[in-house]
C-alpha atoms as a PDB file:
ATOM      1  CA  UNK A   1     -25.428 -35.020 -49.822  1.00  0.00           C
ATOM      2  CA  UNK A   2     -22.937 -38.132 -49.862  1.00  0.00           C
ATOM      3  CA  UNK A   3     -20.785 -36.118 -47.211  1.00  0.00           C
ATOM      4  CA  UNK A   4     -23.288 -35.844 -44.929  1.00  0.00           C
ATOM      5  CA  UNK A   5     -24.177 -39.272 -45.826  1.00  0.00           C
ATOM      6  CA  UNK A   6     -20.789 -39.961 -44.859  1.00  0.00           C
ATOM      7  CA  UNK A   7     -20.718 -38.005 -41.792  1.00  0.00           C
ATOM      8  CA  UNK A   8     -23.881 -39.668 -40.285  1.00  0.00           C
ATOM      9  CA  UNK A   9     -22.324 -43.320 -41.115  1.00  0.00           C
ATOM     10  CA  UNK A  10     -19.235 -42.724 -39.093  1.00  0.00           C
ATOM     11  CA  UNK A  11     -21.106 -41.424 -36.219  1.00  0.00           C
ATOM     12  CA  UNK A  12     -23.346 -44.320 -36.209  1.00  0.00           C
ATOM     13  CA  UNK A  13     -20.250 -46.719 -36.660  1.00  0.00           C
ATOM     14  CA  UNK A  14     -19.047 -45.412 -32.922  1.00  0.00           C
ATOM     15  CA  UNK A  15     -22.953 -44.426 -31.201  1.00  0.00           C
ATOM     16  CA  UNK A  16     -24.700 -47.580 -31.886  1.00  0.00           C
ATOM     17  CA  UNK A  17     -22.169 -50.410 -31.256  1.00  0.00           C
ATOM     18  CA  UNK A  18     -21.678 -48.396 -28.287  1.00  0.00           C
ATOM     19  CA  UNK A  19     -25.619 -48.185 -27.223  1.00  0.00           C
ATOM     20  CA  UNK A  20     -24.968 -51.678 -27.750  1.00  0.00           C
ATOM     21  CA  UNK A  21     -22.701 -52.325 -24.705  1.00  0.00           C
ATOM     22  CA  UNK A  22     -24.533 -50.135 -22.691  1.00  0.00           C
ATOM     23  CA  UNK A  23     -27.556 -51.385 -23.048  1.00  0.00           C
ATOM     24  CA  UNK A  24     -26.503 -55.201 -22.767  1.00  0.00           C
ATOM     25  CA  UNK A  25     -24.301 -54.614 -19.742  1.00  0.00           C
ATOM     26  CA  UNK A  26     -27.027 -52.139 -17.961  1.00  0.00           C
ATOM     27  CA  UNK A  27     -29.393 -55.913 -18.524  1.00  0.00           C
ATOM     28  CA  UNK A  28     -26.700 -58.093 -17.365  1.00  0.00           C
ATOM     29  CA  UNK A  29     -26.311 -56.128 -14.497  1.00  0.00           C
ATOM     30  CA  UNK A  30     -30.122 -56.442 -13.566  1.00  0.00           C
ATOM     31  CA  UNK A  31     -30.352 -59.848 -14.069  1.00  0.00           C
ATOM     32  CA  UNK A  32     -26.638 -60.255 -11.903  1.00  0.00           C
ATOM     33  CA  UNK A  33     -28.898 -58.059  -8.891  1.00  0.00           C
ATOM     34  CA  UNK A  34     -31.538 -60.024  -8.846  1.00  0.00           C
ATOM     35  CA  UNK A  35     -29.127 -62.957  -8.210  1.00  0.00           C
ATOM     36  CA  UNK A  36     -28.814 -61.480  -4.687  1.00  0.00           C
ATOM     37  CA  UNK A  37     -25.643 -62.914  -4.032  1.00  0.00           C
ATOM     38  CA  UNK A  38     -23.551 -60.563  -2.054  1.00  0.00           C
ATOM     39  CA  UNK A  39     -19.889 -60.499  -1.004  1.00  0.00           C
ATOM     40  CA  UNK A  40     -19.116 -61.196   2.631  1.00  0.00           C
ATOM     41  CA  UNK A  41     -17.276 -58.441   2.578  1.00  0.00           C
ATOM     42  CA  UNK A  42     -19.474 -55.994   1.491  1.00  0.00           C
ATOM     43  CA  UNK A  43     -19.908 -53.574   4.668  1.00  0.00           C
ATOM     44  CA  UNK A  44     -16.505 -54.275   6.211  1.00  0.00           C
ATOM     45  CA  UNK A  45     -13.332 -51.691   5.641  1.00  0.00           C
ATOM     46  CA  UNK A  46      -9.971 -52.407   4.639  1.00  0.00           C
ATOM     47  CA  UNK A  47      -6.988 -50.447   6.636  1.00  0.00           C
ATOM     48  CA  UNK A  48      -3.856 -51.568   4.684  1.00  0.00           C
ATOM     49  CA  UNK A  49      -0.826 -49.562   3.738  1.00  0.00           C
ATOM     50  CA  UNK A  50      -1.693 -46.525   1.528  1.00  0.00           C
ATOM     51  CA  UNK A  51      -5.173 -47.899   1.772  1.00  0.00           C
ATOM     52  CA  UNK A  52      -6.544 -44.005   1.081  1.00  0.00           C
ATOM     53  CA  UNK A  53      -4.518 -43.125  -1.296  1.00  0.00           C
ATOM     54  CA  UNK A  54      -5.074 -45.974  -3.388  1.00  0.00           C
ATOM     55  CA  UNK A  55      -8.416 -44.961  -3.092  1.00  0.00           C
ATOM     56  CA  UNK A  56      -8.005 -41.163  -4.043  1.00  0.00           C
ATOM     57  CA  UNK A  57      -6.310 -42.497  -7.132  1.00  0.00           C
ATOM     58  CA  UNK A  58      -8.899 -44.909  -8.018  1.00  0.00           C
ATOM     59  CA  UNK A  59     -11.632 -41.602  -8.199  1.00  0.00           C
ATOM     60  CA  UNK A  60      -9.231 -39.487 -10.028  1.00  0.00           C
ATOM     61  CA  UNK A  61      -8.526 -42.221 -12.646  1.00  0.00           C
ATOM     62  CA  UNK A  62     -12.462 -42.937 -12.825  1.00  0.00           C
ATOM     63  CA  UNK A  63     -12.678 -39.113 -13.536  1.00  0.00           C
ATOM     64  CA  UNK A  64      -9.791 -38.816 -16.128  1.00  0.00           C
ATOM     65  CA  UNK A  65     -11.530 -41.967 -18.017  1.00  0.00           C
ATOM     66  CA  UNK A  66     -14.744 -39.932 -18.013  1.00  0.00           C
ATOM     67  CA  UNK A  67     -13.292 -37.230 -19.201  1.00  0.00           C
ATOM     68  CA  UNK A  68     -11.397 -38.883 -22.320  1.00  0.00           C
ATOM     69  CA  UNK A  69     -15.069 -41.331 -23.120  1.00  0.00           C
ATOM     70  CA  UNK A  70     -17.020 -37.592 -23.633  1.00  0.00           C
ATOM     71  CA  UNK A  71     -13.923 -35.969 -25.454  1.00  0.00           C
ATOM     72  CA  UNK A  72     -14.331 -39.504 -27.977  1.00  0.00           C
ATOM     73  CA  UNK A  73     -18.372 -38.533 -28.420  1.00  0.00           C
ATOM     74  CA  UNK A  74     -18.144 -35.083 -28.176  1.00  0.00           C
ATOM     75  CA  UNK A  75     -17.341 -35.098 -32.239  1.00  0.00           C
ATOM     76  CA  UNK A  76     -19.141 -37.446 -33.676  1.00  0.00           C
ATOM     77  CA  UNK A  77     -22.482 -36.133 -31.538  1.00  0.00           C
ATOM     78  CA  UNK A  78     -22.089 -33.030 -32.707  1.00  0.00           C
ATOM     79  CA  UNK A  79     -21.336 -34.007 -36.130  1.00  0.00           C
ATOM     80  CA  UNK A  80     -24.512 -36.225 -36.206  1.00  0.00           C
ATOM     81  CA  UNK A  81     -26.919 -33.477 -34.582  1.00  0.00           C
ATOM     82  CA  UNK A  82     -25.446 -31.001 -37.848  1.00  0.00           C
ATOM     83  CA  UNK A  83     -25.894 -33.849 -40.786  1.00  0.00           C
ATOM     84  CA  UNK A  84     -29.099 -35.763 -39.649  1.00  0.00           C
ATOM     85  CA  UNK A  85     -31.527 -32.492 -40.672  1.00  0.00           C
ATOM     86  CA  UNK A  86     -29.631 -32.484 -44.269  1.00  0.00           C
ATOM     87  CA  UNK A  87     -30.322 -35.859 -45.236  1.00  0.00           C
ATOM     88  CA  UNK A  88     -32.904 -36.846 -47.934  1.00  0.00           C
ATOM     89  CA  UNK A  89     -33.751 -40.070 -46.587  1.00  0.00           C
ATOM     90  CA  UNK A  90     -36.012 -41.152 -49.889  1.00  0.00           C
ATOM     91  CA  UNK A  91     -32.766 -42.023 -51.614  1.00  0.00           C
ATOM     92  CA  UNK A  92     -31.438 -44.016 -49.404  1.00  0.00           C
ATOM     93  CA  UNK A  93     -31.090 -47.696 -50.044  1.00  0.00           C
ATOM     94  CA  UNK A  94     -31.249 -50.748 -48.219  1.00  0.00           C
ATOM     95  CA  UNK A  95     -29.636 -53.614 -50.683  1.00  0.00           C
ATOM     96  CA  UNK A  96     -28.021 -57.076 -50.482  1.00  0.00           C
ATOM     97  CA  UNK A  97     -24.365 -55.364 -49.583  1.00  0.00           C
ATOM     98  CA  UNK A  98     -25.887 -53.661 -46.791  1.00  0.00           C
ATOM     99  CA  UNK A  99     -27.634 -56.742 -45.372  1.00  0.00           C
ATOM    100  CA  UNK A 100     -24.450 -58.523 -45.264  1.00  0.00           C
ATOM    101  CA  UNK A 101     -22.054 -55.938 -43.409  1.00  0.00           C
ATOM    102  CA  UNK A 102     -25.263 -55.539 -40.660  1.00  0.00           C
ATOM    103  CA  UNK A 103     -25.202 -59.043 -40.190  1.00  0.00           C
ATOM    104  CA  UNK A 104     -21.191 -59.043 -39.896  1.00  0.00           C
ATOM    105  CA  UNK A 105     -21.876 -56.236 -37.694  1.00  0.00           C
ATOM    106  CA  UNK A 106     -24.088 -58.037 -35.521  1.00  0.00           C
ATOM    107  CA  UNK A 107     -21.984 -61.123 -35.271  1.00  0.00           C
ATOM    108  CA  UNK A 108     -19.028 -58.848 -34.240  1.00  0.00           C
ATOM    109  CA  UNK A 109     -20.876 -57.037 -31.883  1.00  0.00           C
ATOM    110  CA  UNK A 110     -22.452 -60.027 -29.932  1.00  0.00           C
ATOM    111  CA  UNK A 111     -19.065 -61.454 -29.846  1.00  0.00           C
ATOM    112  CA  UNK A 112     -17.299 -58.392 -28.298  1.00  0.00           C
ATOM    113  CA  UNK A 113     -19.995 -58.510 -25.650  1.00  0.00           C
ATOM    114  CA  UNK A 114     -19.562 -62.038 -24.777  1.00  0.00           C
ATOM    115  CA  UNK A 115     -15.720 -60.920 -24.197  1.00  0.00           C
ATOM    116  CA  UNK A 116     -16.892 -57.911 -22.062  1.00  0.00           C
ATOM    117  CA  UNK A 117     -19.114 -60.310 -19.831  1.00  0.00           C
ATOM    118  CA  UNK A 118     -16.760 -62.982 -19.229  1.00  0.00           C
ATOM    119  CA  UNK A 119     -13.716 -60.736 -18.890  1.00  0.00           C
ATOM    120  CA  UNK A 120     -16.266 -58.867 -16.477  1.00  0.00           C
ATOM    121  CA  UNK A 121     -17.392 -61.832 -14.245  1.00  0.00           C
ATOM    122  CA  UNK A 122     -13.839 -62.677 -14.180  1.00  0.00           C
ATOM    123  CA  UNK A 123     -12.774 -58.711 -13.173  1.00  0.00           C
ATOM    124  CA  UNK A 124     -15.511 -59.412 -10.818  1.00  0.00           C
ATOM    125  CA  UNK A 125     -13.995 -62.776  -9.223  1.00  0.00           C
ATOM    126  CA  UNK A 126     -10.566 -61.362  -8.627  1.00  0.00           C
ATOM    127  CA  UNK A 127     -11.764 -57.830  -7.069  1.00  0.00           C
ATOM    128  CA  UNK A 128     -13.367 -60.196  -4.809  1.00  0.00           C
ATOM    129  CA  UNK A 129     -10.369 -62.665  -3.948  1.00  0.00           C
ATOM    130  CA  UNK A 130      -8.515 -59.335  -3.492  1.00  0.00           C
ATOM    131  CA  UNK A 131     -10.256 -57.916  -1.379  1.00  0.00           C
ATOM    132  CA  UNK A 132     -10.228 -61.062   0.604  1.00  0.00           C
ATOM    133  CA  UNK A 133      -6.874 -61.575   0.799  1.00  0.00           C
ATOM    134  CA  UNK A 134      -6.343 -57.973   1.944  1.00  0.00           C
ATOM    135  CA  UNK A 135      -8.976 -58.293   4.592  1.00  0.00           C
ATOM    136  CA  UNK A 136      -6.861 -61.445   5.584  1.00  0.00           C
ATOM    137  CA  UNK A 137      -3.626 -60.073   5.835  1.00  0.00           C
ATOM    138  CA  UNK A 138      -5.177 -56.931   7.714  1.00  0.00           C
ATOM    139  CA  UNK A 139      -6.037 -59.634  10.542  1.00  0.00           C
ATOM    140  CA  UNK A 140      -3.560 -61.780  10.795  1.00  0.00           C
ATOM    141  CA  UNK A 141      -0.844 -59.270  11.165  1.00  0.00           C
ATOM    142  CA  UNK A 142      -2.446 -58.451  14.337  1.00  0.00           C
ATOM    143  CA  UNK A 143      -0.432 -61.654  15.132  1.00  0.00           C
ATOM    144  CA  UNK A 144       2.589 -59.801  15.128  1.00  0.00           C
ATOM    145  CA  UNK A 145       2.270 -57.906  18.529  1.00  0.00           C
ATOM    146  CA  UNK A 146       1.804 -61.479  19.767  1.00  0.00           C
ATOM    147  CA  UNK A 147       5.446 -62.261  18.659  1.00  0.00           C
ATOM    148  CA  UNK A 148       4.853 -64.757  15.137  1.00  0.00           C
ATOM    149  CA  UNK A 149       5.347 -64.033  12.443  1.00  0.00           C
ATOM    150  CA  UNK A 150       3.276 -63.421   9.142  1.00  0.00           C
ATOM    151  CA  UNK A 151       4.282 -63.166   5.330  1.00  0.00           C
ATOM    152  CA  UNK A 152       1.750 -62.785   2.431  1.00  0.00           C
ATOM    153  CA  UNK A 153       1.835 -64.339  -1.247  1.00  0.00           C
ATOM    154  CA  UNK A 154       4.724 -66.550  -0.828  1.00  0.00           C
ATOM    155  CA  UNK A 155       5.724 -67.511  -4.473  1.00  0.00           C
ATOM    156  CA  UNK A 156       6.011 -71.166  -5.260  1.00  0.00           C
ATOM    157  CA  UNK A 157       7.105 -73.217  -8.045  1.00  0.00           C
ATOM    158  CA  UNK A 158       3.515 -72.323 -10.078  1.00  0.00           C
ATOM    159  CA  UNK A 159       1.254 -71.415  -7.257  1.00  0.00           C
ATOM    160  CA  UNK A 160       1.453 -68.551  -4.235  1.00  0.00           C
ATOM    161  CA  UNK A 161       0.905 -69.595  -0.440  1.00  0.00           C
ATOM    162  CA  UNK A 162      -1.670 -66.708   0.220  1.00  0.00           C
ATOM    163  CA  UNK A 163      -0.256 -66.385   3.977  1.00  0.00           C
ATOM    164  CA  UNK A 164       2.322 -67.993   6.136  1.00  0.00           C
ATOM    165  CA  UNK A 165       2.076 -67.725   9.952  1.00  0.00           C
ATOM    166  CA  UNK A 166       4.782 -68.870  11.778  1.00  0.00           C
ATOM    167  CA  UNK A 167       3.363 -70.002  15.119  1.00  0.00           C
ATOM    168  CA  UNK A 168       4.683 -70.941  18.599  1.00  0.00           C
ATOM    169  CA  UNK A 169       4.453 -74.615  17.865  1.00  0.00           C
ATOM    170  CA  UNK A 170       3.921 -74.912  13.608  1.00  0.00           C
ATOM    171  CA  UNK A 171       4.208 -73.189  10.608  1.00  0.00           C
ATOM    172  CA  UNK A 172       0.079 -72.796   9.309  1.00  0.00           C
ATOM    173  CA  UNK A 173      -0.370 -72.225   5.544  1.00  0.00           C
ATOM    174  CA  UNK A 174      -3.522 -70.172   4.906  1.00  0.00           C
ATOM    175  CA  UNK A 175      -5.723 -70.400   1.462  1.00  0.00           C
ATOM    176  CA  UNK A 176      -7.837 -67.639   1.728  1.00  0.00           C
ATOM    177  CA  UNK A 177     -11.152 -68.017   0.326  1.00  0.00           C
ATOM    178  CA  UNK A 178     -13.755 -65.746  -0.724  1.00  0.00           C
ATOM    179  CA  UNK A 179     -17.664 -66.766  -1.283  1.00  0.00           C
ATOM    180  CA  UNK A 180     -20.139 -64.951  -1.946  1.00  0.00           C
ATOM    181  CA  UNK A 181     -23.551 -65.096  -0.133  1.00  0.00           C
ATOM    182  CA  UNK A 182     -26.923 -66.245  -1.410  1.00  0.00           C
ATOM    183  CA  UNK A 183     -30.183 -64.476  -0.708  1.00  0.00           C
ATOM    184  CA  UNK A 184     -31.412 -63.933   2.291  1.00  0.00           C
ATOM    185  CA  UNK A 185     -33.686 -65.983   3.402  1.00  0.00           C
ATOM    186  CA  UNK A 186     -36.152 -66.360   6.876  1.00  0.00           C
ATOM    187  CA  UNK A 187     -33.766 -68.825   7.847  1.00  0.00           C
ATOM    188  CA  UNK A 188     -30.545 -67.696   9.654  1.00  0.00           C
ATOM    189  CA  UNK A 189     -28.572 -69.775   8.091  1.00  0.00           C
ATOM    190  CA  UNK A 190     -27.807 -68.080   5.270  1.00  0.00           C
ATOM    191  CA  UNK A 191     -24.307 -67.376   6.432  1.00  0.00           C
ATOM    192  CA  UNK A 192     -23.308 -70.374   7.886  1.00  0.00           C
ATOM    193  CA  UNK A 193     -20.772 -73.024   6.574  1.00  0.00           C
ATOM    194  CA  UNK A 194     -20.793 -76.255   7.880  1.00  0.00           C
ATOM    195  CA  UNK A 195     -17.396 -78.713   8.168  1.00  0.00           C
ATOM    196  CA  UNK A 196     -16.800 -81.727   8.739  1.00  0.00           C
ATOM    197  CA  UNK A 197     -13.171 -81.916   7.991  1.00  0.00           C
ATOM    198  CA  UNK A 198     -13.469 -82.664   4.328  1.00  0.00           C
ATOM    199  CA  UNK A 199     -15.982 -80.546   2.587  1.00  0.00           C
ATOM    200  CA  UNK A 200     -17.466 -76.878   3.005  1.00  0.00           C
ATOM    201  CA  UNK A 201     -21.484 -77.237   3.229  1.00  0.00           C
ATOM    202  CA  UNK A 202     -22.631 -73.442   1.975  1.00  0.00           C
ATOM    203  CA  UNK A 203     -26.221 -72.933   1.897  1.00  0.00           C
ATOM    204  CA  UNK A 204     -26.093 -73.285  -1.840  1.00  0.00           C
ATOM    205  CA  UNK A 205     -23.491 -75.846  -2.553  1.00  0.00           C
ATOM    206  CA  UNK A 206     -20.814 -78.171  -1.166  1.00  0.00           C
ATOM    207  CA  UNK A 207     -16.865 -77.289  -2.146  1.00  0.00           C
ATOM    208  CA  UNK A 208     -14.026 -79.790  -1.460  1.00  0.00           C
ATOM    209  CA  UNK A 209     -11.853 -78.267  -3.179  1.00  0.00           C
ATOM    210  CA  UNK A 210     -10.355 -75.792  -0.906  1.00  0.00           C
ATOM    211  CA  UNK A 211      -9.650 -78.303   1.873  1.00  0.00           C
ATOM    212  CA  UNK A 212      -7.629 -80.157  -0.577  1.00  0.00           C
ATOM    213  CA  UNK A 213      -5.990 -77.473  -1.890  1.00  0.00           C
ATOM    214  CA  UNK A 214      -4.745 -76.224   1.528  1.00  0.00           C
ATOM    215  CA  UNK A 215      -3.686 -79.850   2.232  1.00  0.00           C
ATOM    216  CA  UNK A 216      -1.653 -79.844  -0.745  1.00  0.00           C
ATOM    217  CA  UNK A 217       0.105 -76.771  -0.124  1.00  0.00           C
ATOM    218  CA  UNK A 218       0.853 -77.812   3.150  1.00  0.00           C
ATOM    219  CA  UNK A 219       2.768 -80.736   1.838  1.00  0.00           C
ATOM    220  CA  UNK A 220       4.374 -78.670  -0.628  1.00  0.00           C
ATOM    221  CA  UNK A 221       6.180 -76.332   2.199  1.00  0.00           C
ATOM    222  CA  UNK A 222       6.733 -78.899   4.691  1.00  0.00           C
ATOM    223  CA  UNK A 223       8.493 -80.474   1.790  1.00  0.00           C
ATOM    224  CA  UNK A 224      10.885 -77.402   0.669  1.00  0.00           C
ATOM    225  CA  UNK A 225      11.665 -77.074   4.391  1.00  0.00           C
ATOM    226  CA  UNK A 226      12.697 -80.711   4.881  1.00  0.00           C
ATOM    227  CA  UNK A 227      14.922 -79.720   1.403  1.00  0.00           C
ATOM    228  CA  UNK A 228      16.778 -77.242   3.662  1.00  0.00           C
ATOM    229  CA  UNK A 229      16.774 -79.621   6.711  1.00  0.00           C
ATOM    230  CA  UNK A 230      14.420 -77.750   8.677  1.00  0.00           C
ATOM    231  CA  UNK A 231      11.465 -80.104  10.169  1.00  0.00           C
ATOM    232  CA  UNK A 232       8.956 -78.652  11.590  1.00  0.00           C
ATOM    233  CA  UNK A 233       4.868 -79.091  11.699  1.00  0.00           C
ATOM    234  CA  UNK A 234       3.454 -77.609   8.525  1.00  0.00           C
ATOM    235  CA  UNK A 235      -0.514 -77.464   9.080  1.00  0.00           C
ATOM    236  CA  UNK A 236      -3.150 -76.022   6.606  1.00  0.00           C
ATOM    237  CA  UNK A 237      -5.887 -73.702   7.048  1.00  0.00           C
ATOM    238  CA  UNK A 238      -8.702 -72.072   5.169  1.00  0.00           C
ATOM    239  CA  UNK A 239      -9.517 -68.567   5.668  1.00  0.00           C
ATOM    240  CA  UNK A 240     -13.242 -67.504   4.862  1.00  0.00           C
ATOM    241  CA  UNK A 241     -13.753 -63.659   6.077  1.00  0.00           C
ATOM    242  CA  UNK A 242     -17.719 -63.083   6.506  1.00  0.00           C
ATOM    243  CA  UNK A 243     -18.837 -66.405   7.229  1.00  0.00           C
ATOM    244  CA  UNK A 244     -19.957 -68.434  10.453  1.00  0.00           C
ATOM    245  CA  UNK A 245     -18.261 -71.666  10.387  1.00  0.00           C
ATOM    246  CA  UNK A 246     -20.003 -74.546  11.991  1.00  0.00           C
ATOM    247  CA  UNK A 247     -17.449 -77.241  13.052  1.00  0.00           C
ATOM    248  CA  UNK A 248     -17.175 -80.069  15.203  1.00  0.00           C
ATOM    249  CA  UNK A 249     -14.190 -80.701  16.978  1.00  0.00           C
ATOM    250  CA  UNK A 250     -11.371 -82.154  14.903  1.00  0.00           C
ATOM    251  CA  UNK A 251      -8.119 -83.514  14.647  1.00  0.00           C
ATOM    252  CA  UNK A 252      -4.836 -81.861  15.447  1.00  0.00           C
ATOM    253  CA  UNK A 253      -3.585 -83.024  12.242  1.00  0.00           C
ATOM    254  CA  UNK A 254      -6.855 -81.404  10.422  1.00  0.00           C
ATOM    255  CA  UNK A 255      -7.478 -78.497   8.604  1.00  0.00           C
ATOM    256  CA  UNK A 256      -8.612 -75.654  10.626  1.00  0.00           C
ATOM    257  CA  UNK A 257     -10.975 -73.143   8.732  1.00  0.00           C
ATOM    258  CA  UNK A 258     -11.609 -69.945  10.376  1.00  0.00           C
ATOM    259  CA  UNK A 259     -12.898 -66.347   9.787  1.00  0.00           C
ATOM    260  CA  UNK A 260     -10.015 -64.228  10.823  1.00  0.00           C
ATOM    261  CA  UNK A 261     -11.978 -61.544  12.285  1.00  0.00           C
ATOM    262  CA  UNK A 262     -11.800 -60.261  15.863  1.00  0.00           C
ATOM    263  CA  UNK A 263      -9.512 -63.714  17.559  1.00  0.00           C
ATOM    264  CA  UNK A 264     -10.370 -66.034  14.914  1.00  0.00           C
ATOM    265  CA  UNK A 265      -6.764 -66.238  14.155  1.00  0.00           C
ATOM    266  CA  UNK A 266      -5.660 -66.628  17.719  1.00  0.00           C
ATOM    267  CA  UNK A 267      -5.293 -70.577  17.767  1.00  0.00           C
ATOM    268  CA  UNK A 268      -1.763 -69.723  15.879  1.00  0.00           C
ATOM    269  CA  UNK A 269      -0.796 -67.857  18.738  1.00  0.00           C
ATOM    270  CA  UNK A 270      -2.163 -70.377  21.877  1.00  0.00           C
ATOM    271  CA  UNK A 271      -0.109 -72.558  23.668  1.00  0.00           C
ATOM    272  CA  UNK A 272      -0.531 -76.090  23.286  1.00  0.00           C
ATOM    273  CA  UNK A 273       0.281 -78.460  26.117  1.00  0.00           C
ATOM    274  CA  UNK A 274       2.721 -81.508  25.225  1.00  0.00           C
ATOM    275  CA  UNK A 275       3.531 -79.592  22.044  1.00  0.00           C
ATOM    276  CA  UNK A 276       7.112 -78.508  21.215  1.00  0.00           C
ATOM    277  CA  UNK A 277       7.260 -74.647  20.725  1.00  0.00           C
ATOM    278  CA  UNK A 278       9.767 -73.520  18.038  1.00  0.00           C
ATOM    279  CA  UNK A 279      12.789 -71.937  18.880  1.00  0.00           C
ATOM    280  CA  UNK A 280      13.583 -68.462  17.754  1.00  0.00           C
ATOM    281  CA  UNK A 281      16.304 -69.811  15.149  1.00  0.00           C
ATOM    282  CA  UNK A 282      13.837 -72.423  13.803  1.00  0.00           C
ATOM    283  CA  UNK A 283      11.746 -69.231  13.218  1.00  0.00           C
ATOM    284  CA  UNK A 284      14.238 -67.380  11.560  1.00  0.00           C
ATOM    285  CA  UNK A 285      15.496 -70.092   9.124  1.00  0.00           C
ATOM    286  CA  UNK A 286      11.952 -70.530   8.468  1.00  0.00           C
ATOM    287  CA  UNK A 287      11.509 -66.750   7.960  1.00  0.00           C
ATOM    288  CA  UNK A 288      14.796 -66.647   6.044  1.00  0.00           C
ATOM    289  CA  UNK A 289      13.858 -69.616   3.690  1.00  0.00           C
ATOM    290  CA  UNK A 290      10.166 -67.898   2.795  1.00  0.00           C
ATOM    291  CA  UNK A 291      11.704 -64.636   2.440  1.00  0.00           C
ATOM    292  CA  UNK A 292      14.065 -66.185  -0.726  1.00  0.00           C
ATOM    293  CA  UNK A 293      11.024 -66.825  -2.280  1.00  0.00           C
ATOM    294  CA  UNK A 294      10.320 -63.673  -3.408  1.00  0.00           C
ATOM    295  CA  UNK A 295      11.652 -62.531  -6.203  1.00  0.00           C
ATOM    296  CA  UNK A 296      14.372 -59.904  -6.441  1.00  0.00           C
ATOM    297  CA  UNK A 297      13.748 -58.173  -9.744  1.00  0.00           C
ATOM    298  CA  UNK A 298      10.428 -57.382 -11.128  1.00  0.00           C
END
């Protein structure tokens, strides 16, 4: 009888902390829904470089994890469907000892799923600001057949550039930016970003942030060139993929935020009257002086 005992306490050890997850993440997940936010990017495709292949391997590591999570319950199931009909439950006993370690147990198990939903949320963030970026880079190396040039994820001193386009008359440093929608509402507004050249008006809150951020790694480039006597115009922008972005007309010396689909990222590319164009060695120097950025070794 105490082996079986035994048998049926190591099964529940690995079930019910597991039932546990499930069941808490399954809510969390309900309550996240009826959030309604949504990701702008959430019906458009991403055509990158091994783009289906990363995808293939995605499914077949989602089916080898499946695989090994029944192989871990195949055991103790089983072993729990054998012992449970053997038991003599009369002589079991519920004491002070026991209170204790279900307690501990509970304490341990609400802390591991705090982990699980912050670590998620966060999981969730990134996918998001990856996907993002990717969608970014897809467009603005469309810029390419127009003759500039584009690098992605320049390392800086603690920081990345997200993108670097070298124009026909500046150097634009893009912070790409990924929000997700509220609800939608009656109104049509629900995708719509208004800015007036400081702050980001979203339907559901106001972010300065970004425009300062851009701003500041603007500075930061136009700086290292100027190290390596190369002065050129450094302006920021702010990529934001599935929005419509309300703007008045602004500054030259402003940041520009865009959605880079379809032309959005054309401005790079335009000519601008009374402005001086970059020569093809300023480009390269400023190509070559990006490109030592990266890092050689892993």
């Amino acid at each position: 009888m105490d082996s079986i005992l035994l048998i049926l306490v190591v099964a529940a050890s690995i079930f019910i902390p597991t039932l546990l997850a499930v069941g808490a993440l399954w809510g969390y997940k309900l309550w996240r829904d009826r959030q309604g936010r949504r990701s702008p990017l959430a019906d458009r495709r991403i055509h990158g470089a091994g783009e289906q292949l990363r995808k293939r391997i995605e499914d077949h590591t989602d089916s080898m994890l499946g695989g090994l999570i029944a192989l871990f319950f195949l055991g103790p199931y089983f072993l729990a469907a054998w012992a449970l009909p053997r038991v003599d439950w009369s002589k079991a006993k519920f004491g002070l000892s026991e209170t204790l370690f279900l307690v501990a147990f509970l304490v341990m198990a609400a802390l591991s799923l705090r982990r699980i939903i912050v670590s998620g949320n966060a999981r969730r963030r990134g996918m998001d600001g990856l996907k993002a970026e990717m969608f970014v880079a897809q467009e603005l190396n469309r810029l390419v057949g127009l003759g500039l040039t584009v690098l992605h994820d320049v390392p800086c001193e603690s920081f990345n550039l997200d993108h670097v386009v070298i124009g026909r008359h500046a150097v634009f440093v893009i912070e790409t930016k990924s929000v997700r929608k509220p609800p939608k509402t009656g109104s049509k507004d629900h995708f719509k970003v208004a800015y007036d050249g400081e702050r980001l008006r979203f339907p559901d809150h106001v972010n300065a942030k970004a425009i300062a951020q851009a701003r500041q790694q603007a500075g930061w480039l136009a700086a290292h060139l100027r190290q390596m006597n190369i002065t050129v115009p450094v302006k920021a922008a702010v990529a934001l993929p599935g929005w419509w972005i309300d703007s008045p007309r602004l500054p030259e010396d402003g940041v520009r935020v865009f959605n880079p689909s379809g032309r959005g990222a054309h401005f790079m590319a335009d000519a601008r009257p009374g402005a001086a164009p970059l020569s093809p060695a300023q480009a390269s120097l400023i190509t070559q002086a990006l490109v030592m950025r990266y890092p050689v070794e892993a």
